[in-house]
C-alpha atoms as a PDB file:
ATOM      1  CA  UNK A   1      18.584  13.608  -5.130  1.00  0.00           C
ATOM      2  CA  UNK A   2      17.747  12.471  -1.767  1.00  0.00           C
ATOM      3  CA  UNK A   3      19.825  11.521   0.909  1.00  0.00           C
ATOM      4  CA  UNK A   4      20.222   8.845   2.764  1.00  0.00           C
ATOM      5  CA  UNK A   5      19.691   9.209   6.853  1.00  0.00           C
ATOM      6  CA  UNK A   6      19.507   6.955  10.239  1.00  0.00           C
ATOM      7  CA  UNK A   7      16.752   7.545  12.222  1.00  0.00           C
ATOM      8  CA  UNK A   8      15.172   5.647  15.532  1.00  0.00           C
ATOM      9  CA  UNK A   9      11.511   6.743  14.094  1.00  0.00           C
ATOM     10  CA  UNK A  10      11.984   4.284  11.435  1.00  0.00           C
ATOM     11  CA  UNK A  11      13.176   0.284  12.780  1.00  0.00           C
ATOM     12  CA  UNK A  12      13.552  -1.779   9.692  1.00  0.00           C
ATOM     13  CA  UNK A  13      14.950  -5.240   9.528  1.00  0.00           C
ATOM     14  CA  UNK A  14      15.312  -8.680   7.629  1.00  0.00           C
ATOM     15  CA  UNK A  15      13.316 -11.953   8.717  1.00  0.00           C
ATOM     16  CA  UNK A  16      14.825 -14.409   5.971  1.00  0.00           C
ATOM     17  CA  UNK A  17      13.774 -12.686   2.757  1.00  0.00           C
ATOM     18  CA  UNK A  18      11.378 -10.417   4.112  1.00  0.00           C
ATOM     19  CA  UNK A  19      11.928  -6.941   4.938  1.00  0.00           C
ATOM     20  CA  UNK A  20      10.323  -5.619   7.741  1.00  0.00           C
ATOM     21  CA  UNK A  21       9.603  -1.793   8.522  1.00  0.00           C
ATOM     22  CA  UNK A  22       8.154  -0.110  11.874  1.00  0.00           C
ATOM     23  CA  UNK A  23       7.188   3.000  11.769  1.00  0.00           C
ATOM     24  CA  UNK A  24       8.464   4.451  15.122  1.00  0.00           C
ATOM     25  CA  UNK A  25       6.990   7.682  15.721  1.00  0.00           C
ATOM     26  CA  UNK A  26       3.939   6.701  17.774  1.00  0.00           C
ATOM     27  CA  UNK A  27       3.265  10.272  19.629  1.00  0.00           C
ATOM     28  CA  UNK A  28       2.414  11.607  16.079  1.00  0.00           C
ATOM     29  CA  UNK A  29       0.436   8.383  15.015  1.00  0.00           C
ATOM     30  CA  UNK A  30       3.369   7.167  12.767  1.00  0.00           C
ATOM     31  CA  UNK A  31       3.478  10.266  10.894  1.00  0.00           C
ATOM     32  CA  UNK A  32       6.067  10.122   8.049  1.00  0.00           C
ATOM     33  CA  UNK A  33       9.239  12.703   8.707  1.00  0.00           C
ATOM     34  CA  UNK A  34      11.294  13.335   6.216  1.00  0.00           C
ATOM     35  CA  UNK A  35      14.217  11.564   8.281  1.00  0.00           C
ATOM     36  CA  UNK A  36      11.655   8.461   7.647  1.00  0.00           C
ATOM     37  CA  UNK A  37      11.706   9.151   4.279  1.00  0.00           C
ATOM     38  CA  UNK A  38      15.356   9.400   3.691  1.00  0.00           C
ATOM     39  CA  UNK A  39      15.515   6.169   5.559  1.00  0.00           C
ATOM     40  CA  UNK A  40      12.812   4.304   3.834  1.00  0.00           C
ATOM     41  CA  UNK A  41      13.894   5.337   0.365  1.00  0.00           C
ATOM     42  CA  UNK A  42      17.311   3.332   0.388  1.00  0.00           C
ATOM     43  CA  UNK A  43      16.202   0.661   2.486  1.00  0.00           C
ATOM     44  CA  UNK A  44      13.556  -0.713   0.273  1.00  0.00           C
ATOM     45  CA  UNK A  45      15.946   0.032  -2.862  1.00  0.00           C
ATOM     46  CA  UNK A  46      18.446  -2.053  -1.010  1.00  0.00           C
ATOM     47  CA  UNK A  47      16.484  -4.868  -0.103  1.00  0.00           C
ATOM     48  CA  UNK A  48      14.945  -4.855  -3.861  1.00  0.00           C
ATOM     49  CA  UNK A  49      18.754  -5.543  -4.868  1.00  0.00           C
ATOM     50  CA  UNK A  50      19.371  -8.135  -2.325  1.00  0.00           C
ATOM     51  CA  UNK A  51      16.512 -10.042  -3.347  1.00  0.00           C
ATOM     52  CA  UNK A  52      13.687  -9.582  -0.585  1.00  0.00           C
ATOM     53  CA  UNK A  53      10.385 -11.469  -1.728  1.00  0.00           C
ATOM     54  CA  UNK A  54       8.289  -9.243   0.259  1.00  0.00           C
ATOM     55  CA  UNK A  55       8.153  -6.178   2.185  1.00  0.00           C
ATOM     56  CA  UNK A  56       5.913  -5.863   5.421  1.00  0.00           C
ATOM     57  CA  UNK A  57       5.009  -2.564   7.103  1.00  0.00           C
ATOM     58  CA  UNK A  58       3.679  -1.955  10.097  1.00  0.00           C
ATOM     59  CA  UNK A  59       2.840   1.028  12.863  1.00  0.00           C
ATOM     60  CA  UNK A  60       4.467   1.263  16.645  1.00  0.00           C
ATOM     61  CA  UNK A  61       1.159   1.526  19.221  1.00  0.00           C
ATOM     62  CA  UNK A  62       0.794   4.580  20.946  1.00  0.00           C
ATOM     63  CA  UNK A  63      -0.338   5.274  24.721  1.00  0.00           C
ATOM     64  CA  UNK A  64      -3.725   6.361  25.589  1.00  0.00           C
ATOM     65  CA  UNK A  65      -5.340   6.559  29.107  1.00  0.00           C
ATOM     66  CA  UNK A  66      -2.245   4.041  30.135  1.00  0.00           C
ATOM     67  CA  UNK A  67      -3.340   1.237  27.349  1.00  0.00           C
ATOM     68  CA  UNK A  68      -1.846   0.552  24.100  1.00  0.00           C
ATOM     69  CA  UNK A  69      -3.634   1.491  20.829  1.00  0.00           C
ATOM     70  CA  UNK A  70      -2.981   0.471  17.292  1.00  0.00           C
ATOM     71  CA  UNK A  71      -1.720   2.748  14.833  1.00  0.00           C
ATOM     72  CA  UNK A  72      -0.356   2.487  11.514  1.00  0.00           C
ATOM     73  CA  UNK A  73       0.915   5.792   9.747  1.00  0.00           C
ATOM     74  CA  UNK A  74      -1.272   9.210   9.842  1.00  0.00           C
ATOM     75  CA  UNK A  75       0.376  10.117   6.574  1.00  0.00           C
ATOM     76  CA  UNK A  76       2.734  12.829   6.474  1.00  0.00           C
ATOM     77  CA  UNK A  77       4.036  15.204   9.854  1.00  0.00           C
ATOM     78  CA  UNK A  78       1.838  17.711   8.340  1.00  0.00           C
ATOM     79  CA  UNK A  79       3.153  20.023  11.405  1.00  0.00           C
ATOM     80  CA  UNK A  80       6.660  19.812  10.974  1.00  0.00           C
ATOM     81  CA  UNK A  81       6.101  20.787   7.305  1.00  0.00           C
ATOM     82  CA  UNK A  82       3.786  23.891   8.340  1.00  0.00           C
ATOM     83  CA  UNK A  83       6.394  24.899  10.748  1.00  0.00           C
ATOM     84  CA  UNK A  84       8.854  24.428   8.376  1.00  0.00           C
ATOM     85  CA  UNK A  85       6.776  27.002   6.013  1.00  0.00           C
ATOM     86  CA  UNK A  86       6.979  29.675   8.017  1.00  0.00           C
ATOM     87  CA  UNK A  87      10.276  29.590   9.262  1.00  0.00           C
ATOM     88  CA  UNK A  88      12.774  32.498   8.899  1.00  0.00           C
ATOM     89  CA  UNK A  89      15.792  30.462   8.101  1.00  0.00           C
ATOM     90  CA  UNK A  90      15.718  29.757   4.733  1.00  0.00           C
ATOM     91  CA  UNK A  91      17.102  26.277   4.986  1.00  0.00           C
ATOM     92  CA  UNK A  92      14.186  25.513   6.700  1.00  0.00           C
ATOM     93  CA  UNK A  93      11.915  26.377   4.152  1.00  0.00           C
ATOM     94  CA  UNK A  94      13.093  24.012   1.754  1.00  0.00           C
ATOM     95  CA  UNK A  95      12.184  21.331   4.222  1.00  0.00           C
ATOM     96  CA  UNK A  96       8.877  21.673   2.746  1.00  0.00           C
ATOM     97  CA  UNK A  97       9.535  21.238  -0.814  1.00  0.00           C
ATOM     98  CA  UNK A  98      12.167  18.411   0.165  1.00  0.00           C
ATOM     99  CA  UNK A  99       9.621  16.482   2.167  1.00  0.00           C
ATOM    100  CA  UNK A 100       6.820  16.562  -0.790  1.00  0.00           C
ATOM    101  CA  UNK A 101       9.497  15.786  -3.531  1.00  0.00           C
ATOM    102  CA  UNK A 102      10.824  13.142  -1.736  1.00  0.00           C
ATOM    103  CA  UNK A 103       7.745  11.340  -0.033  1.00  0.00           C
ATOM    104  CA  UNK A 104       6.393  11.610  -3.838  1.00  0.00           C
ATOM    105  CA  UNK A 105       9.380   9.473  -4.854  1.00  0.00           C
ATOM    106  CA  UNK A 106       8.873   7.148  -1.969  1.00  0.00           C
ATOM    107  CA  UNK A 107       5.320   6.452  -2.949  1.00  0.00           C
ATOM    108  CA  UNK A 108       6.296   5.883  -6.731  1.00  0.00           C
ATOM    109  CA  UNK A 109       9.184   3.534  -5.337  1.00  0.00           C
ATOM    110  CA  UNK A 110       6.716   1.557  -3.421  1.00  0.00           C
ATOM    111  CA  UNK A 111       3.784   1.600  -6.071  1.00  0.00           C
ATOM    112  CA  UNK A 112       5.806   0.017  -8.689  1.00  0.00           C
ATOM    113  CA  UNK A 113       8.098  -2.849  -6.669  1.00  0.00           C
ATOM    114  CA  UNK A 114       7.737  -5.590  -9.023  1.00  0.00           C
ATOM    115  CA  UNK A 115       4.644  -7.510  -8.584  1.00  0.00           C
ATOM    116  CA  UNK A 116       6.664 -10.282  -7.104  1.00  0.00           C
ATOM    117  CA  UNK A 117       7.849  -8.071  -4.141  1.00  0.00           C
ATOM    118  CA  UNK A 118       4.090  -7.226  -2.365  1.00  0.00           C
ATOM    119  CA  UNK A 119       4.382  -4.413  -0.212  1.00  0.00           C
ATOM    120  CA  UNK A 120       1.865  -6.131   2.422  1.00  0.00           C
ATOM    121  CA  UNK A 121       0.936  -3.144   5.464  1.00  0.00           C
ATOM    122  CA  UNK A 122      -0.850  -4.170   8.592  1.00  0.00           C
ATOM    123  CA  UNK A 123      -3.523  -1.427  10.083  1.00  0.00           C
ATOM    124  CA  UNK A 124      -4.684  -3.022  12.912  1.00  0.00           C
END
């Protein structure tokens, strides 16, 4: 089962009955962590309780060449996994298998709010 888990990569809020979630982890173009994840997961099941009527994503800007540039999510922190892979610690290892199993239960969360919850993402 996956945990639940605070993280500063992941900013989510309420405006009225919308939920609101930045992705926060602009020097890897908003890749998804796992800590993401773990936050993500219960937040959206807990809005879904409390009645949200929509859910709106968007990505923190990163710096490039001192200006600000858009970026939504680069999909999953590919490199933390990798590194995660090869680790000697074994504990480590299973971050791997923990971040698949539980981004794939993420995405299934997300692809089947009801249809009157739209998940509505902004890629500017």
């Amino acid at each position: 089962m996956a945990q639940s888990t605070f993280t500063t990569q992941l900013l989510p809020s309420l405006s009225g009955k919308i939920g609101i979630l930045q992705l926060n982890n602009p020097a890897s173009l908003n890749a998804l962590t796992l800590e993401m994840i773990r936050s993500m997961t219960p937040t959206l099941h807990a809005w879904l309780q409390a009645g949200v009527r929509a859910t709106f994503m968007e990505g923190a800007p990163y710096e490039k060449n001192g200006k600000s540039k858009p970026a939504f999510c680069a999909g999953g922190d590919v490199k933390a996994v990798y590194l995660a892979g090869i680790a000697k610690d074994d504990a480590e290892k299973d971050l791997a298998a923990d971040f698949f199993r539980e981004e794939y239960i993420l995405n299934h969360q997300i692809a089947t709010q009801p249809p009157h919850v739209p998940q509505v993402s902004i890629w500017d």
